[in-house]
Structures are given as C-alpha cells and as structure tokens.
Protein backbone atom coordinates (compact mmCIF):
# COMPACT_ATOMS: atom_id res chain seq x y z
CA UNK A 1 0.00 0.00 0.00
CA UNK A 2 1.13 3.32 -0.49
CA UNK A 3 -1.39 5.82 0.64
CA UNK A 4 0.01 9.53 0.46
CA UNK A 5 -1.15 12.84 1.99
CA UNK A 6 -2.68 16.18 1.02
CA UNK A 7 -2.64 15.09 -3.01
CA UNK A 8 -3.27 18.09 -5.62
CA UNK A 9 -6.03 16.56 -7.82
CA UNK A 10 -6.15 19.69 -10.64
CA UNK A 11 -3.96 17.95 -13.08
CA UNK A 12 -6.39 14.54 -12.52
CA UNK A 13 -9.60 15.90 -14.15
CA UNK A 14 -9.67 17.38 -17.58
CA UNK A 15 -11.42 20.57 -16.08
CA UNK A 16 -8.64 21.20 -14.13
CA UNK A 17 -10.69 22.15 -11.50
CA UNK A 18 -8.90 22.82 -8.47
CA UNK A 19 -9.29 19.46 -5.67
CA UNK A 20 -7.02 18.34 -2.86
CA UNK A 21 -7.75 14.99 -1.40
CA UNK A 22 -7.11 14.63 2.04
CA UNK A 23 -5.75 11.30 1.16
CA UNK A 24 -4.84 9.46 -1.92
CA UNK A 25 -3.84 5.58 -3.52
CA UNK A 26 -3.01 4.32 -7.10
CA UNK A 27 -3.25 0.50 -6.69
CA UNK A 28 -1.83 -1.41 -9.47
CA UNK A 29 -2.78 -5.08 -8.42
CA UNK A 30 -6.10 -6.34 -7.06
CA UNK A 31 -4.41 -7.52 -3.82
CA UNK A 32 -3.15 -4.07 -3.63
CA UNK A 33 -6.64 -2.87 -3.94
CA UNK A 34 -7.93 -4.72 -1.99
CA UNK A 35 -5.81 -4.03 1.24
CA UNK A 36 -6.15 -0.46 0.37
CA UNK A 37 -9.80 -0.64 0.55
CA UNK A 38 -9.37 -2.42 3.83
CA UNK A 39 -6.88 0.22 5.49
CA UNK A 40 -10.18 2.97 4.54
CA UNK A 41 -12.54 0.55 5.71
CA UNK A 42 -10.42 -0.22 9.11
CA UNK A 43 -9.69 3.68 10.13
CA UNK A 44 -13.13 4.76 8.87
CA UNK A 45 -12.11 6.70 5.81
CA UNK A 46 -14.84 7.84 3.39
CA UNK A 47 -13.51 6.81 -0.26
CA UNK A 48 -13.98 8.03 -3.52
CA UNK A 49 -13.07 6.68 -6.53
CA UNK A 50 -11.70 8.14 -9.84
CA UNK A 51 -10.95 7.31 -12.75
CA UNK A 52 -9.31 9.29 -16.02
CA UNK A 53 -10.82 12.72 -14.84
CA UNK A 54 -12.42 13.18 -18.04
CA UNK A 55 -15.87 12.67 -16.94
CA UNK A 56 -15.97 14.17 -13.26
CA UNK A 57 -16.85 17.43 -11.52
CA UNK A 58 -14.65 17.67 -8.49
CA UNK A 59 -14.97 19.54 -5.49
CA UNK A 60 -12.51 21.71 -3.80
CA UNK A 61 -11.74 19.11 -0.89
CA UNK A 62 -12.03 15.54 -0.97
CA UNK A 63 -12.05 14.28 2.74
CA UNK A 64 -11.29 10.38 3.28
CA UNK A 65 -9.45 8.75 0.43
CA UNK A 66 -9.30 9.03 -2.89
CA UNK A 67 -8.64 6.00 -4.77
CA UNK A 68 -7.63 5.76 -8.58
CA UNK A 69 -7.35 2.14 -9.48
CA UNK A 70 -4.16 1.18 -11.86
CA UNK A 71 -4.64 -1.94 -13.09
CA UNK A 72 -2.91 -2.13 -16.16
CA UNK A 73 -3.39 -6.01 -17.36
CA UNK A 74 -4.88 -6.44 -20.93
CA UNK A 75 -4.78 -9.85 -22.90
CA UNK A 76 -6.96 -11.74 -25.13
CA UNK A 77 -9.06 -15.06 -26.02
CA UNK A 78 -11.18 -16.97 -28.55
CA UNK A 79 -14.50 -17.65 -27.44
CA UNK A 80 -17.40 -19.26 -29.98
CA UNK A 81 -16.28 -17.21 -33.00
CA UNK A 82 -15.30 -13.91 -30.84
CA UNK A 83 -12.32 -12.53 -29.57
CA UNK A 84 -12.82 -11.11 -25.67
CA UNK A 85 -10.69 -8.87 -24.71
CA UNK A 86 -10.00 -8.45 -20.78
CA UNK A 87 -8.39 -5.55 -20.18
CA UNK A 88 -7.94 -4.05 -16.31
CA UNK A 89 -9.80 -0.67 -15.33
CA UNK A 90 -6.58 2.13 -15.58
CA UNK A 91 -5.71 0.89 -19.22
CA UNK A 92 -5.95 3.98 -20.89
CA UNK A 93 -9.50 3.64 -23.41
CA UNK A 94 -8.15 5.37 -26.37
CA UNK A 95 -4.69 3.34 -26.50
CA UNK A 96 -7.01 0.08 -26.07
CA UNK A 97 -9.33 1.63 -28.93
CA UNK A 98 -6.28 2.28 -31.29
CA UNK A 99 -4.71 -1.47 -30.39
CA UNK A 100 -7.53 -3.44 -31.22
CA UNK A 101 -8.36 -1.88 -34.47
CA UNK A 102 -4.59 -2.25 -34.73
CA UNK A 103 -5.49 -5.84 -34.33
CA UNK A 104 -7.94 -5.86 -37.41
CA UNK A 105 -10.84 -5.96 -34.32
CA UNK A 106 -14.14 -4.57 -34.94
CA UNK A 107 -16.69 -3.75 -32.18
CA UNK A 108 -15.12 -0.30 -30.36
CA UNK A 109 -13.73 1.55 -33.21
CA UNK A 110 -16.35 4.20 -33.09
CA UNK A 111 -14.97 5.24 -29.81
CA UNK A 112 -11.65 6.01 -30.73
CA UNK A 113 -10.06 9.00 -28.96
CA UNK A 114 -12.96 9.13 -26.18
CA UNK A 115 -10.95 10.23 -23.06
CA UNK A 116 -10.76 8.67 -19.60
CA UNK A 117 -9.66 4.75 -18.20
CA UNK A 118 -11.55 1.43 -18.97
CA UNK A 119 -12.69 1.01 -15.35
CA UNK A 120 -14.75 4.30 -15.97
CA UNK A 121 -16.40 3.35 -19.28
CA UNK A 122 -19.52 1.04 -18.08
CA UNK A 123 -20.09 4.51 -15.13
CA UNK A 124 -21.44 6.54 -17.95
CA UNK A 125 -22.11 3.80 -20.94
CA UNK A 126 -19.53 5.48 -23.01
CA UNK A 127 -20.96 6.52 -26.63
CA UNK A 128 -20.42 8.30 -29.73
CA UNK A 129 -20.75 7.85 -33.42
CA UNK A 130 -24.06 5.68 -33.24
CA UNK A 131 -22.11 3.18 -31.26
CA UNK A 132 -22.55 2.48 -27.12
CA UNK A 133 -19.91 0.41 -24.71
CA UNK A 134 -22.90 -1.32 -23.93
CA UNK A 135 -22.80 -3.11 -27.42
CA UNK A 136 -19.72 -5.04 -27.01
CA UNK A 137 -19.27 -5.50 -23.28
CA UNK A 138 -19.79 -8.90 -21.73
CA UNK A 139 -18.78 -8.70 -18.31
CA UNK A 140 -17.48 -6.49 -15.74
CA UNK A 141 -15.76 -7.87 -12.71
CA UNK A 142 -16.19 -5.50 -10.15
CA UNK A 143 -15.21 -5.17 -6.04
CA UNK A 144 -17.43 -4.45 -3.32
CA UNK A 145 -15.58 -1.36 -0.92
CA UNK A 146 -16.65 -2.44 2.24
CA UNK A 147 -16.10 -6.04 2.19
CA UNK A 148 -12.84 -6.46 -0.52
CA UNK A 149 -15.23 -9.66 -1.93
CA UNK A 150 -14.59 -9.49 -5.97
CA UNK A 151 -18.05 -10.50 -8.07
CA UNK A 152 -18.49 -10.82 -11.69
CA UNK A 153 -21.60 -8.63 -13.77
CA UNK A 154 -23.01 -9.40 -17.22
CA UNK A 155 -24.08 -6.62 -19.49
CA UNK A 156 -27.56 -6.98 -18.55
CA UNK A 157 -26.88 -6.84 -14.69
CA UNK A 158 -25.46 -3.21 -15.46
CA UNK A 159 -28.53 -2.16 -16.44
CA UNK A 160 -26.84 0.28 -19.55
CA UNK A 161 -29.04 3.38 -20.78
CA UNK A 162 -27.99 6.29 -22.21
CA UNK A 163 -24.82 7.20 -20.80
CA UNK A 164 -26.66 5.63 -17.88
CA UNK A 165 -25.93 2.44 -15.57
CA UNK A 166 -26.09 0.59 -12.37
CA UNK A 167 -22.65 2.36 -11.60
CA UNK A 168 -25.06 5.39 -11.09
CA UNK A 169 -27.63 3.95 -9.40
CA UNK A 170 -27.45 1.03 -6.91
CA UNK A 171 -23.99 0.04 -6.98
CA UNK A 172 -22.51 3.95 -6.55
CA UNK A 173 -20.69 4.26 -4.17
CA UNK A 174 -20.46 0.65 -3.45
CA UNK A 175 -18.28 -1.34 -5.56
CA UNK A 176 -15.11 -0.21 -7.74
CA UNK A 177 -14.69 -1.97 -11.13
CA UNK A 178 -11.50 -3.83 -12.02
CA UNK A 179 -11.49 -5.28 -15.01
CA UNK A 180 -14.13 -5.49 -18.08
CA UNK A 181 -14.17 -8.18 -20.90
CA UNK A 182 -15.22 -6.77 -24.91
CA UNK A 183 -16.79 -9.16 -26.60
CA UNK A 184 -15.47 -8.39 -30.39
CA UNK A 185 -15.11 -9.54 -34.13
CA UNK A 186 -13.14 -10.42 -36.96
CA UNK A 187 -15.86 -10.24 -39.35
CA UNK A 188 -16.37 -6.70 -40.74
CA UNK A 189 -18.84 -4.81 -39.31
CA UNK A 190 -18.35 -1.48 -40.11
CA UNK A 191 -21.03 1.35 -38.56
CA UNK A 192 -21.12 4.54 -40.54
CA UNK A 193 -24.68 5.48 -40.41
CA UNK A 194 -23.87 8.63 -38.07
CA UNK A 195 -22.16 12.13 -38.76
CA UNK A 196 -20.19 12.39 -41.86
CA UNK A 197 -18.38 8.67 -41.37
CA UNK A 198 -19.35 7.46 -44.62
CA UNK A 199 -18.56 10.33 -46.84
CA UNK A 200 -14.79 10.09 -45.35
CA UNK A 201 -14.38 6.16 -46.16
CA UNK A 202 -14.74 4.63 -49.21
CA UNK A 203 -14.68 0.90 -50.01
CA UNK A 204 -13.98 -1.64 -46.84
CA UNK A 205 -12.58 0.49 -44.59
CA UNK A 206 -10.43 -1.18 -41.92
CA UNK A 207 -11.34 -0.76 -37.88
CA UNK A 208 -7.99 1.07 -37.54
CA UNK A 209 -9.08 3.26 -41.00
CA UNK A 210 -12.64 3.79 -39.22
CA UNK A 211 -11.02 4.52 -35.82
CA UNK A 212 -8.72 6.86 -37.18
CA UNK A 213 -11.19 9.00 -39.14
CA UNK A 214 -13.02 9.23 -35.78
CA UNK A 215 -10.05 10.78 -34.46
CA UNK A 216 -9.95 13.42 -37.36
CA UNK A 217 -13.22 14.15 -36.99
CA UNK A 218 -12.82 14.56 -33.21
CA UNK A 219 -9.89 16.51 -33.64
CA UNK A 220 -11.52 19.08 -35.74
CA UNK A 221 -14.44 19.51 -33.50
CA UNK A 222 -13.17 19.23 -30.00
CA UNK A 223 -10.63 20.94 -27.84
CA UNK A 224 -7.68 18.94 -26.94
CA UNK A 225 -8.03 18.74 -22.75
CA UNK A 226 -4.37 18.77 -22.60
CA UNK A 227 -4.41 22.65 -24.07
CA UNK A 228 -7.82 24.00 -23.16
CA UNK A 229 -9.29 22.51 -20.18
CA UNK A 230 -12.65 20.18 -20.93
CA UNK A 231 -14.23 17.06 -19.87
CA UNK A 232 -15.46 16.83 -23.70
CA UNK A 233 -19.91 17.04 -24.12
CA UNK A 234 -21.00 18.40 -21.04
CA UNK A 235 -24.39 18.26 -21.65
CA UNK A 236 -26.52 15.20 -22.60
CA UNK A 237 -28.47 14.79 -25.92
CA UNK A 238 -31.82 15.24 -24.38
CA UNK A 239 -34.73 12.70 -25.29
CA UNK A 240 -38.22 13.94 -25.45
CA UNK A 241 -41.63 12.44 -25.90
CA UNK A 242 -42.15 12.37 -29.57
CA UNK A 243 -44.70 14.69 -29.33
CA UNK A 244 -42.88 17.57 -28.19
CA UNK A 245 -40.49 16.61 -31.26
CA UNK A 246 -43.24 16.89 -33.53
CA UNK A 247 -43.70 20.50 -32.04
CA UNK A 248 -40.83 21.45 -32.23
CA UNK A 249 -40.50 20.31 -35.52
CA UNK A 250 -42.55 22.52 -36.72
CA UNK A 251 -40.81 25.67 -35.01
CA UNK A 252 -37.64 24.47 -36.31
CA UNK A 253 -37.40 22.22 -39.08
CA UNK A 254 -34.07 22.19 -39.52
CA UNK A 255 -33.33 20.62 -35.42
CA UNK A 256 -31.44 17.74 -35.81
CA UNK A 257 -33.21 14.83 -33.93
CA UNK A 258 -33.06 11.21 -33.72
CA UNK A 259 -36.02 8.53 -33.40
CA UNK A 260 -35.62 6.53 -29.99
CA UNK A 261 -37.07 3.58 -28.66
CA UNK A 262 -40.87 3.66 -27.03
CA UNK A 263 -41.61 6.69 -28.89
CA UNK A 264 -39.33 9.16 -27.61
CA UNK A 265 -36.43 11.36 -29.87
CA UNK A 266 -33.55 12.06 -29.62
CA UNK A 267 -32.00 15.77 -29.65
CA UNK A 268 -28.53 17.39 -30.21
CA UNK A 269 -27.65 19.88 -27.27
CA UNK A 270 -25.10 21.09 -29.13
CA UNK A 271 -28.00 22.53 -32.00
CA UNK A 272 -29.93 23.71 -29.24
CA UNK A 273 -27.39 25.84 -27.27
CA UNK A 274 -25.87 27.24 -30.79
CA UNK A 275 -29.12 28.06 -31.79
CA UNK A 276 -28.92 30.60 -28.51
CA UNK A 277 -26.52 32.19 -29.40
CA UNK A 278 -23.48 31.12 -26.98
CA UNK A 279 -21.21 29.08 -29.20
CA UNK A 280 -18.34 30.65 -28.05
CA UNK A 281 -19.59 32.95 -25.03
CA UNK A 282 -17.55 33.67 -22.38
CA UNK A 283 -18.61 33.93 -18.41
CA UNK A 284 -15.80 34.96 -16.27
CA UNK A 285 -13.13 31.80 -16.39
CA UNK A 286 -15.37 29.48 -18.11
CA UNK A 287 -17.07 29.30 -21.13
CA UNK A 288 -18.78 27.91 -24.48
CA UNK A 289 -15.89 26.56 -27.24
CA UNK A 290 -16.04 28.56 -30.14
CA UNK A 291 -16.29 25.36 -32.48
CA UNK A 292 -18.59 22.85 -30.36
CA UNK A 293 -21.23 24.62 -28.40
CA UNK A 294 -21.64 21.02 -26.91
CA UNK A 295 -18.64 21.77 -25.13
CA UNK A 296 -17.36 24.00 -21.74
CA UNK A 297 -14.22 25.19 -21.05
CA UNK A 298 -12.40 26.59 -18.29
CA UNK A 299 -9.72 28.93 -19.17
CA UNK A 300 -8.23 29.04 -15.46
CA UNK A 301 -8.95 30.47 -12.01
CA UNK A 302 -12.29 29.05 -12.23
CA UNK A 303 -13.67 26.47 -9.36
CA UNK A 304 -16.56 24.06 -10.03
CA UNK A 305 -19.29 26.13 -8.45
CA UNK A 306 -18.55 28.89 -10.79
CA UNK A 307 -18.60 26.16 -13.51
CA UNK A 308 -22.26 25.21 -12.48
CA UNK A 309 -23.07 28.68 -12.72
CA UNK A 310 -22.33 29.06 -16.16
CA UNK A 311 -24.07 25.55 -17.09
CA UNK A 312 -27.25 26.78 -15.30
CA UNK A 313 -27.33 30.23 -17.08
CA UNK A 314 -26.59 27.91 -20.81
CA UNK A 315 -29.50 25.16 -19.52
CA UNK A 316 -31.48 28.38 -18.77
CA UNK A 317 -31.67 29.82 -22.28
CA UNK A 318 -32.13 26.40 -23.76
CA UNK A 319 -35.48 25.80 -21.73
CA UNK A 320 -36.97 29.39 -22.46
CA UNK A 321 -36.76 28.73 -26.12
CA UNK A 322 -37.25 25.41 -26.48
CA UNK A 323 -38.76 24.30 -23.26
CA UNK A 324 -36.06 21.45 -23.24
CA UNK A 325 -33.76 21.01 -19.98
CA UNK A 326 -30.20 20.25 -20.35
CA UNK A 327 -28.32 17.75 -18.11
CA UNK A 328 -24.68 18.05 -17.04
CA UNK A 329 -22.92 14.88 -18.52
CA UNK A 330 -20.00 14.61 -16.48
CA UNK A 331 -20.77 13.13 -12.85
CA UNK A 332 -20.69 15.24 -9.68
CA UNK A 333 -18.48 14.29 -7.26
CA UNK A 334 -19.14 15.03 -3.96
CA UNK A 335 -17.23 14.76 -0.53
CA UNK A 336 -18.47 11.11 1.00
C-alpha cells in the first residue's frame, strides 16, 4: 500500500478544477486494492473513486481517500467465434481503442479518442458515433468497498441506458470496477450510419481506418483537454416524448433529432445551445468553445461552483426557447 497525503487533484480531471484529497492511492494489483480498501474501511475513511478525470466534476476538498485504481493487465481469447478482450480498469480507453483496431478488431472503433480509463467506461455507458460500450461489453468484474469480496456482472446486470448504468444507481458508491471483458469480431462490421463517417471512407474500410477518421473528426471539433481545459460534451443529448419533437418540428425544421425507442427522440444539445446564441460565449473563467457549443471550457482560475453557474445560465436559455432542460454529462463528485 502506499497511501500519500494532502494530493493536488487539478492535473487529474480534464477541467482542471482545483481538488485536494485529504488522502490518496493508485493501486496497481487487485491484492493491492484490496488491502487499500481495507486500510479505509479499518480507520473509517470515506472513499472516492476516480478514474481518467475526463468525466468528473470535483470539489474543492475531498475528505477520506481518494482511490484511482491502476490496473494495467490487458490480454486476449477466442470464445465461440469472438475474440474477448480483458483488459484491467486504468488501461488507458483510447490506446485500447487504437490497439484493437490495430489488431484488425471490430466492435469499439467508433470510440476512438474518447478520453478517460476502462474502469470508468460502463459509469457513464460510453458513446459516440451511433455506437454504445454497452454493445460489445460482456462482463465487468467488479469489487465491493466495504467487504474487498470481488463478483463478476453481465451486461444486462449493469442495467446500460444512455450514458446511464447501475454504476449510477445502486452500486454507486459501493463497488469499484476492475477489469471489463469486450466481446469483439473479426468479421467486418463497419457502422457509418452517423455524422459524416461514410462520406470520409470509401470501399472496406479497416477498424484502424474507421477509428482513425473518428479521431480526425474529433480533432476538428473538439478541444484537446491537454491545451484547453474540458471534460469533452457536457451536456446530454436530451430525449423527449415524440410529441414535443413533432412541435418542435414545426418551429424548427431544420433541429437535428433522432427517433428513440418507445416513442421518444432524440436531440442534439449542441444545436440547441448554438441556436442561442453562446457558441463561443464567455462567463468569467469558463465558457462555451467557439467550435462545439456542446462543449465547456475553463480557461483558469475558475472552481466548479462557478462552472455550475455558467451551465445553469446555458440550460437556462435552452429551456426558455425550447422548453427542453439540459443535463450536465459529467458526474458530480461530492465529498463522502
């Protein structure tokens, strides 16, 4: 174990919002994990867990202990025509993205470049380009915090919705996941129905061509984290009844939206808040990017409750003119 004291957490979240956590631990076996849990559980620590940072809100203190699993095993195996890949929670996403297409694997491709750890991708059902973790994910082996016991969940058991999960719901808070196994595919499967995918490749694109035109495409429309501080969409694509779509429809028939199941549609935040007026807005140090209204950024100095602020005010003037609320993607983190 190796527990340290008074950690700076502003360079582990892709805000940058400033975070100090009373105590801190990177554990890079499950062993190590699981005595580490044990020492909180022992001297009554509060923990939190974290991932990547690309996905989080933090506050400015973080009592207790802060734990940021760093299990870095990945290797694979043939199962009835599949390959699973097992790959341990801290293994970066994007590099796992990038080696299985590498590996001529199709199944995650569409999520190339998506920041953040594996252990954090079931939390929020990673998605993008018309593709969900939820679609290739078989299991997730996962560890209960106050007992150290390690238990095994099938995609079903993590109950996946839209950027929704179990890891919201009943098990936050509870258990910290360690490892997940992809189910994925030889066979070519290639899924290019969303954003400009198909115009880009031509022919039988490759998972590593596919995955790579993902990152161009990301590139071009989203701020690097590492340069301008972001956790990527902050708000969600709301779904509404398909009646108010229908309404709205009329209003404005150019909105982007997307049929869902059980009647409902799906809309694109990013339409709604340009249509506003604040692509590119600034509110003291945060602020809309100039290029992807979808998208927040905090230029420095700026502390999460100042970032709420901002979000409210943009959530504000998307309700008044389309009577549509806006929810904050990334998940709040708050002291245990």
């Amino acid at each position: 174990m190796n527990i340290l004291s008074n950690v700076d957490l502003s360079a582990a979240n892709t805000l940058r919002l400033p975070c100090q956590a009373e105590r801190f631990a990177a554990p890079s076996t499950l062993t190590a994990l699981g005595q580490t849990l044990a020492k909180a559980h022992h001297e009554g620590w509060p923990v939190t867990l974290l991932g990547g940072g690309s996905n989080v809100l933090l506050p400015e203190k973080l009592p207790g202990l802060v734990v940021r699993p760093d299990l870095q095993q990945c290797w694979f195996s043939q199962r009835q025509g599949h390959v699973l890949a097992h790959v341990g929670a801290g293994v970066n996403w994007h590099a796992l993205v990038m080696t299985t297409a590498a590996r001529g694997l199709w199944g995650i491709e569409n999520l190339a470049l998506i920041p953040g750890s594996c252990g954090a991708a079931p939390v929020q059902n990673i998605g993008a380009y018309g593709v969900e973790l939820a679609d290739t994910l078989q299991a997730v082996q996962v560890m209960e915090l106050a007992t150290g016991r390690v238990d095994w969940l099938d995609a079903q058991q993590c109950a996946f919705g839209y950027r929704e999960s179990i890891f919201k719901s009943e098990l936050a808070g509870r258990v910290v996941i360690t490892q997940l196994v992809l189910r994925l595919s030889r066979t070519p499967a290639p899924q290019l129905g969303y954003g400009d995918l198909a115009k880009r490749l031509t022919g039988s694109p490759t998972p590593f061509a596919v995955a790579e035109t993902v990152c161009a495409i990301r590139r071009e429309k989203l701020p690097d984290p590492q340069v301008l501080a972001n956790a990527g969409s902050f708000f969600k694509n709301p779904l509404v009844a398909g009646a108010k779509a229908a309404q709205l429809l009329q209003q404005f028939p150019a909105m982007p939206h997307f049929p869902q199941q059980a009647g409902q549609t799906k809309l694109a935040a990013g339409w709604l808040i340009d249509q506003c007026g604040l692509k590119g807005m600034r509110d003291g140090a945060f602020g809309v990017h100039q290029y992807q209204a979808l998208v927040l950024v905090h230029f420095g100095g700026g502390d999460r409750q100042g970032l709420m602020k901002t979000a409210s005010y943009i959530a504000d003037q998307v309700e008044a003119r389309f009577g549509v609320r806006l929810e904050p993607e990334p998940r709040l983190v708050n002291p245990c």
